[in-house]
N, C-alpha and C. Protein backbone atom coordinates (compact mmCIF):
# COMPACT_ATOMS: atom_id res chain seq x y z
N UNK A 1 0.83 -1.17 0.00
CA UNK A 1 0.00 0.00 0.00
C UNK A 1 0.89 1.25 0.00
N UNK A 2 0.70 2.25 -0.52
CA UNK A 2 1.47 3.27 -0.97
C UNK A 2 1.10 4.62 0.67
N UNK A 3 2.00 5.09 0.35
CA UNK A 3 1.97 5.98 1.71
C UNK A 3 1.48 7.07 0.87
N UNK A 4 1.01 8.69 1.84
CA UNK A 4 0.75 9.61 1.56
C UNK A 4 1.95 10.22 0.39
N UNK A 5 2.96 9.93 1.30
CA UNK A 5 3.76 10.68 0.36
C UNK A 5 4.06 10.08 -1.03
N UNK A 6 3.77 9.23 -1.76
CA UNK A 6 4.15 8.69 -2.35
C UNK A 6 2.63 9.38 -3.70
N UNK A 7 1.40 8.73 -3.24
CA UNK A 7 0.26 9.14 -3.40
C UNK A 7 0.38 10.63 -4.10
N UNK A 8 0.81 11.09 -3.25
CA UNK A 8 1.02 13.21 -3.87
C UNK A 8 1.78 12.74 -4.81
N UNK A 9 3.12 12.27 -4.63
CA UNK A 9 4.12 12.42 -5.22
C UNK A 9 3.21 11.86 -7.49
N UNK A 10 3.03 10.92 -7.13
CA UNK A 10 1.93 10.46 -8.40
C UNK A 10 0.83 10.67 -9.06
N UNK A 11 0.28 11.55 -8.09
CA UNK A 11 -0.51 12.57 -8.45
C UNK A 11 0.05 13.72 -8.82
N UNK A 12 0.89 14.46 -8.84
CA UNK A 12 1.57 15.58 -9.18
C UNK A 12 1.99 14.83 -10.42
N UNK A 13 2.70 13.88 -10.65
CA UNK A 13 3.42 13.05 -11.78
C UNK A 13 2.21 13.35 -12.51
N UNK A 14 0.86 12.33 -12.35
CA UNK A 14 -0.22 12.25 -13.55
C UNK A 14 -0.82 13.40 -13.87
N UNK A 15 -0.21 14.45 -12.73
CA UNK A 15 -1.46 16.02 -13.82
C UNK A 15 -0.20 16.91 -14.38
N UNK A 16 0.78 16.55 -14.13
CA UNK A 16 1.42 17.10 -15.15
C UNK A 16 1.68 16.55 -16.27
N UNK A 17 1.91 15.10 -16.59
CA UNK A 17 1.81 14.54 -17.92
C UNK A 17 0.66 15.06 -18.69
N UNK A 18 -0.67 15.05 -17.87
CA UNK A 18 -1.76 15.64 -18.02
C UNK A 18 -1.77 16.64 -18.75
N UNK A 19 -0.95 17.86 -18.21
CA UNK A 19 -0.92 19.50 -18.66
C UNK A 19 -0.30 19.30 -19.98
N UNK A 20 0.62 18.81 -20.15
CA UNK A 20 1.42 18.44 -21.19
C UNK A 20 0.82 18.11 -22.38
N UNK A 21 -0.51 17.12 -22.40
CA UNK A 21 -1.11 16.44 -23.10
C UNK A 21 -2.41 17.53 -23.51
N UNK A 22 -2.86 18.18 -22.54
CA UNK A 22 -3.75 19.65 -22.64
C UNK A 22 -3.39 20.40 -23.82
N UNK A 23 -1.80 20.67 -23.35
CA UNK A 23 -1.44 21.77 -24.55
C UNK A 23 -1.25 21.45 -25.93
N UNK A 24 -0.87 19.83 -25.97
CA UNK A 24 -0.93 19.66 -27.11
C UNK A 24 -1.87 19.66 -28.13
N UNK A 25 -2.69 19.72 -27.10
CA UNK A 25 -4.31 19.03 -27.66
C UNK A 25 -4.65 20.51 -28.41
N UNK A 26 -4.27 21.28 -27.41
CA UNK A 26 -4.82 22.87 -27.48
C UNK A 26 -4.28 23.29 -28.72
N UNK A 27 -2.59 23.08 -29.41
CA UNK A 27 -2.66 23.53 -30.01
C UNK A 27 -2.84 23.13 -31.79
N UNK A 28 -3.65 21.97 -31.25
CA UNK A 28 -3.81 21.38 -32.77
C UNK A 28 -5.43 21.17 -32.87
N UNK A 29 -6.04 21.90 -31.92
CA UNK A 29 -7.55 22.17 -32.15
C UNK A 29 -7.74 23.30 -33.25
N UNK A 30 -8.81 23.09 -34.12
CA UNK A 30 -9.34 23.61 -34.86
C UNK A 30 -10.67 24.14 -34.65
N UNK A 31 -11.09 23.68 -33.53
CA UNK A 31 -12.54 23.53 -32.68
C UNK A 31 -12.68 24.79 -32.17
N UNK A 32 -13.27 25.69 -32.09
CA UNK A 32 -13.09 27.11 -31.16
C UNK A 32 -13.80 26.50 -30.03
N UNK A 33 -14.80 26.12 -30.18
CA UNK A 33 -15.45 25.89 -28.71
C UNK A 33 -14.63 24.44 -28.04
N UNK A 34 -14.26 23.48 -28.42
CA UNK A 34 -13.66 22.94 -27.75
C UNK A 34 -12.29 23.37 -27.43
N UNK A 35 -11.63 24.05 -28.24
CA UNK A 35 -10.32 24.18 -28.00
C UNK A 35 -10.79 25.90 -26.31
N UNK A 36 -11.63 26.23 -26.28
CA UNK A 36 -11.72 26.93 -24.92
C UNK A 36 -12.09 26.40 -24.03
N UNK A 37 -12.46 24.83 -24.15
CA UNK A 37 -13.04 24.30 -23.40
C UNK A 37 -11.87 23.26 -22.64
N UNK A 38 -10.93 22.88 -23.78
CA UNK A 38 -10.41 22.61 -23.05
C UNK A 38 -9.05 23.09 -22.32
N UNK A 39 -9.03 24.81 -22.72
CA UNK A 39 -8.24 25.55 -22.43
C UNK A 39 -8.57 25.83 -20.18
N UNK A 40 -9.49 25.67 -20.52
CA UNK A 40 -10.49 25.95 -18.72
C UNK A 40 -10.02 24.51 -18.47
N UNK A 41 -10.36 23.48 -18.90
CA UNK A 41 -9.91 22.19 -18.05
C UNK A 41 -8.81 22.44 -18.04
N UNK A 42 -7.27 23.07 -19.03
CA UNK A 42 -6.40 23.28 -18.62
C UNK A 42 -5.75 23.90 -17.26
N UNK A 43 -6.56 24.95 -17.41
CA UNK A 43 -6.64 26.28 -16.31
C UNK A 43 -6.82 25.59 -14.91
N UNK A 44 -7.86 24.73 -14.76
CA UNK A 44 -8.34 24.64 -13.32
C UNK A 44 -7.49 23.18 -13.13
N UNK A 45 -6.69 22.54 -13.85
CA UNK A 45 -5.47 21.46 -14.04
C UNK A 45 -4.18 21.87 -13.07
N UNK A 46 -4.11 23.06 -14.11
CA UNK A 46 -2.66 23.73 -13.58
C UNK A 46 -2.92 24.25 -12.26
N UNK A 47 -4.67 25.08 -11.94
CA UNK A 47 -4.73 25.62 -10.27
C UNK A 47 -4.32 24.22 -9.48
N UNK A 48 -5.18 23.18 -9.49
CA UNK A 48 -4.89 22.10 -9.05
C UNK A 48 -3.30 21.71 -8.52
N UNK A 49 -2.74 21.31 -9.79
CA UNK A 49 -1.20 21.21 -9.84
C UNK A 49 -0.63 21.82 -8.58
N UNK A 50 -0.93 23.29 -8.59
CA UNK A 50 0.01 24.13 -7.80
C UNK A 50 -0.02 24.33 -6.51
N UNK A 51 -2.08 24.12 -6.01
CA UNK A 51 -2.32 23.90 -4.73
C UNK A 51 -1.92 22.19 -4.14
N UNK A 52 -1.33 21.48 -5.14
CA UNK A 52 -1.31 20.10 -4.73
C UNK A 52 0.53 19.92 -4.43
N UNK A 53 0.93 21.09 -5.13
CA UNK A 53 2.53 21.14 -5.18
C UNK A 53 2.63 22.03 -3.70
N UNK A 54 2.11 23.23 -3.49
CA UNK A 54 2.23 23.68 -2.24
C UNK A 54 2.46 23.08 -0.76
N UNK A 55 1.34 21.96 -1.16
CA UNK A 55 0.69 21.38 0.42
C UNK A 55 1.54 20.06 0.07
N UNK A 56 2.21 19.47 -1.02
CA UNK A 56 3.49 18.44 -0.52
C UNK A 56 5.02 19.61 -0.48
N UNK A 57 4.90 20.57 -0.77
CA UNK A 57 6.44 21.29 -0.03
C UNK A 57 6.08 21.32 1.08
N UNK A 58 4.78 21.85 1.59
CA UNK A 58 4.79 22.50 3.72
C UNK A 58 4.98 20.94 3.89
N UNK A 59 4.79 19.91 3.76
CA UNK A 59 4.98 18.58 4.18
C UNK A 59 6.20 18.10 4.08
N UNK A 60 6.96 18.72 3.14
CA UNK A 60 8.62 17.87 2.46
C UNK A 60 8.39 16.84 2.02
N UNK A 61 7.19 16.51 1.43
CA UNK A 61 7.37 15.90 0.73
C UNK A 61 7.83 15.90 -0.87
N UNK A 62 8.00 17.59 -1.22
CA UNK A 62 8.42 17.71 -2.72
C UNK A 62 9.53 18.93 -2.43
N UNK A 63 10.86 18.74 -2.60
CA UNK A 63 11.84 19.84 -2.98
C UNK A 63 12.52 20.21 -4.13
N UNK A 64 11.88 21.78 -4.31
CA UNK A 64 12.12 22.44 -5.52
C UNK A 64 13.64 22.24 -5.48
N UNK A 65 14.15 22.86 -7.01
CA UNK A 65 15.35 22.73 -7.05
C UNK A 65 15.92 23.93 -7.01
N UNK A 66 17.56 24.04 -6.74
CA UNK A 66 17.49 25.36 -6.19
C UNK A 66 17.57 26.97 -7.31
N UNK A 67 17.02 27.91 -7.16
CA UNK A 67 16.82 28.73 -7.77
C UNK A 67 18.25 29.28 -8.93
N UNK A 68 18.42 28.85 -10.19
CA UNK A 68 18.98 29.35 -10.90
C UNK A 68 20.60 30.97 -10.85
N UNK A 69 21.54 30.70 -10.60
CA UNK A 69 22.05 32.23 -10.30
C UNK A 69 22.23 32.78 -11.52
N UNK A 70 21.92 34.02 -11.10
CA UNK A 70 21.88 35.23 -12.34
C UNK A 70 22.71 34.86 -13.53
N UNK A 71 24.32 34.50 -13.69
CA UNK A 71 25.23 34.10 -14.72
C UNK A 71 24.65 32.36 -15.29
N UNK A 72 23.84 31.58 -14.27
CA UNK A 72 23.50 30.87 -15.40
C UNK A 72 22.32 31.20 -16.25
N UNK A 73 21.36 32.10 -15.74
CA UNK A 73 20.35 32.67 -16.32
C UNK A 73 20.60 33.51 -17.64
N UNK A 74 21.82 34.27 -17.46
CA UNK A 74 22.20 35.06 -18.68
C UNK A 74 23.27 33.87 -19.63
N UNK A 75 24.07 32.76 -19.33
CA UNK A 75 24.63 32.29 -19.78
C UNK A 75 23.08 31.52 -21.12
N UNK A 76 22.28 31.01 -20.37
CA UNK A 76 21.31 30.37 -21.34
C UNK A 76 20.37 31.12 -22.02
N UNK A 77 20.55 32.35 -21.73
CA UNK A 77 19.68 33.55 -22.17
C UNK A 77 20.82 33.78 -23.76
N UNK A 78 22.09 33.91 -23.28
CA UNK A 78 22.58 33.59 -24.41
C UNK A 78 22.79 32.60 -25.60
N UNK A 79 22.74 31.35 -24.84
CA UNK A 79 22.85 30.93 -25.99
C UNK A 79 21.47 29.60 -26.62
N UNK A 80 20.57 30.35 -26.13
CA UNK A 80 19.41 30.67 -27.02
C UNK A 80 18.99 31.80 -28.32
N UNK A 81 19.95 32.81 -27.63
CA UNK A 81 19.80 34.02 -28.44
C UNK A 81 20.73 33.63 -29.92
N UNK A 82 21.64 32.41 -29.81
CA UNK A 82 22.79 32.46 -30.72
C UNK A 82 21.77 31.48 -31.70
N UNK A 83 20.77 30.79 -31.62
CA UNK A 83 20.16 30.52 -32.79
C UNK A 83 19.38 30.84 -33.96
């Protein structure tokens, strides 16, 4: 039987494959009304996601990685720019 933490942890896994699969969807709709429709299931996906990512960090059960420093930010800022 799987513990709590584990549970979040796979749930965070399946709605982000999820989001992933949203956008694709989104951008090869031709549908106006479905493609807004499923732009909102996107929307309330990603709220989801983030209140479900919150409440496993106050737990530890999920640690971000650590925040980027400025020279690698401009290092990849560059060489994106070089294509």
């Amino acid at each position: 039987m799987l513990n709590e933490k584990a549970l979040v942890n796979d749930a965070l896994s399946m709605i982000n494959s999820s989001l992933t699969n949203y956008a694709n969807a989104i951008a090869q709709c031709t549908n106006a009304q479905l493609r807004s429709t499923l732009q909102q299931i996107r929307n309330s996906d990603e709220q989801f996601q983030y209140d479900l990512y919150k409440i496993a960090e106050q737990k530890g059960y999920y640690k971000a990685a650590k925040p980027a420093s400025p020279q690698d930010i401009q290092q990849v800022k560059a060489d994106l720019g070089a294509f």
